[in-house]
Protein backbone atom coordinates (compact mmCIF):
# COMPACT_ATOMS: atom_id res chain seq x y z
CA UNK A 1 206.54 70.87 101.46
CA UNK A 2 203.81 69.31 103.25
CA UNK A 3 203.57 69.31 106.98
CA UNK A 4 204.07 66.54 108.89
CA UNK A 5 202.22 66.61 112.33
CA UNK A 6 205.22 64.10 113.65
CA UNK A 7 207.88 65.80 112.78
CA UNK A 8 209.40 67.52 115.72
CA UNK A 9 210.42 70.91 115.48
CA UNK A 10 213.58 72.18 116.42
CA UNK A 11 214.47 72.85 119.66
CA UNK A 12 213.90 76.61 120.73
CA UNK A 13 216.86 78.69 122.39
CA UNK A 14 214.94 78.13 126.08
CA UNK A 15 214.73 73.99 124.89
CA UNK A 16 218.66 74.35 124.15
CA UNK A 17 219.98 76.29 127.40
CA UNK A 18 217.60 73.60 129.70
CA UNK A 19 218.94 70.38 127.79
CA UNK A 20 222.74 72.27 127.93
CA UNK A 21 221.94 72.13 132.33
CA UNK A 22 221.19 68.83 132.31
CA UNK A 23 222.94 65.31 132.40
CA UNK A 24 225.13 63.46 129.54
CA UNK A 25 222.82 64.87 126.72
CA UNK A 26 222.24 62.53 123.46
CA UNK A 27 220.19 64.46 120.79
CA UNK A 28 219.08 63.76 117.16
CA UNK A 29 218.16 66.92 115.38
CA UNK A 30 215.73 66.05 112.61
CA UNK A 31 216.25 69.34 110.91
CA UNK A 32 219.25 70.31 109.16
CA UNK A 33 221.99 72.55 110.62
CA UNK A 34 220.51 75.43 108.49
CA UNK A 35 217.18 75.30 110.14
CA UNK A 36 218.50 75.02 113.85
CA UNK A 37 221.19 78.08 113.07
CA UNK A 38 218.16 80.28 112.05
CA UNK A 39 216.15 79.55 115.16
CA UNK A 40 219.04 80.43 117.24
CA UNK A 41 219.99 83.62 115.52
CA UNK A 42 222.94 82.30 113.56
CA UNK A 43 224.02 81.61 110.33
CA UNK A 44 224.17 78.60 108.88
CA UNK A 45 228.54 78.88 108.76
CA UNK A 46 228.53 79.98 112.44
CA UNK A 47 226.83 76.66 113.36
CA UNK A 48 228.65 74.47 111.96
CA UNK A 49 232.46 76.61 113.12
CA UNK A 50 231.38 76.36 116.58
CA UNK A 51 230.03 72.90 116.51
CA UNK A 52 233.12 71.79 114.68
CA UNK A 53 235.18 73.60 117.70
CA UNK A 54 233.27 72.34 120.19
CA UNK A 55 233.73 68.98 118.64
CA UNK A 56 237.29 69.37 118.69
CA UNK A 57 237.59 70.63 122.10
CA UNK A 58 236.12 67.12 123.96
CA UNK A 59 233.10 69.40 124.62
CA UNK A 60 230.80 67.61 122.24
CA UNK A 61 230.72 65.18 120.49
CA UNK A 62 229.13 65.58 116.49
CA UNK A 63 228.13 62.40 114.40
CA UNK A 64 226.77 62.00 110.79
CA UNK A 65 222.61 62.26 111.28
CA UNK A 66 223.15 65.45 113.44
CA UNK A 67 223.69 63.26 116.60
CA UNK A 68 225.06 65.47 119.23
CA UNK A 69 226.20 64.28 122.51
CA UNK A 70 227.42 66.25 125.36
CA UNK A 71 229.77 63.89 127.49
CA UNK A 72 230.91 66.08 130.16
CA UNK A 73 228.09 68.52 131.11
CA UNK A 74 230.88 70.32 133.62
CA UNK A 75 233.48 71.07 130.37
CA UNK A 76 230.29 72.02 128.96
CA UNK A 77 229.61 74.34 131.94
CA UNK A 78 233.28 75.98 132.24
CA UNK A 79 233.19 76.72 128.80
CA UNK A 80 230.05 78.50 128.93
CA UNK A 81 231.43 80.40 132.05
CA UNK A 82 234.28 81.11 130.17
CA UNK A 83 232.46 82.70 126.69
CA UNK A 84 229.89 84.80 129.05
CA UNK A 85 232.95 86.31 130.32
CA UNK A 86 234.74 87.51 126.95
């Protein structure tokens, strides 16, 4: 595969938690799910199950084209709080 110098890479674990703090968030991951689960330290399966929760949950919102939008950043926030405590 050749390497194309527009292609954006996939948002690091630090890129992820700063986006996660900010506003309404509206993302379009160019790589597949595969790629962003190994640069966070998950498996492909994981990924998907806790996107697809997530998604269910009002938390986020997952379209075809790995668009993700976060609608509510404080949902977003209380269920953070609510993982680092289990």
């Amino acid at each position: 595969m050749l390497h194309d110098p527009n292609r954006r890479p996939p948002p690091t674990r630090h890129e992820l938690v700063a986006t996660l703090h900010s506003a309404t968030i509206f993302s379009h991951f160019t790589d597949p799910q595969g790629v962003l689960a190994t640069r966070l330290g998950l498996r492909a399966e994981t990924l998907s199950r806790v996107l697809k929760q997530l998604n269910a949950d009002g938390i986020v919102s997952v379209s075809s084209g790995n668009i993700v939008r976060i609608p509510n950043r404080q949902k977003l926030q209380r269920f953070i709080e609510q993982a680092g405590k289990a």
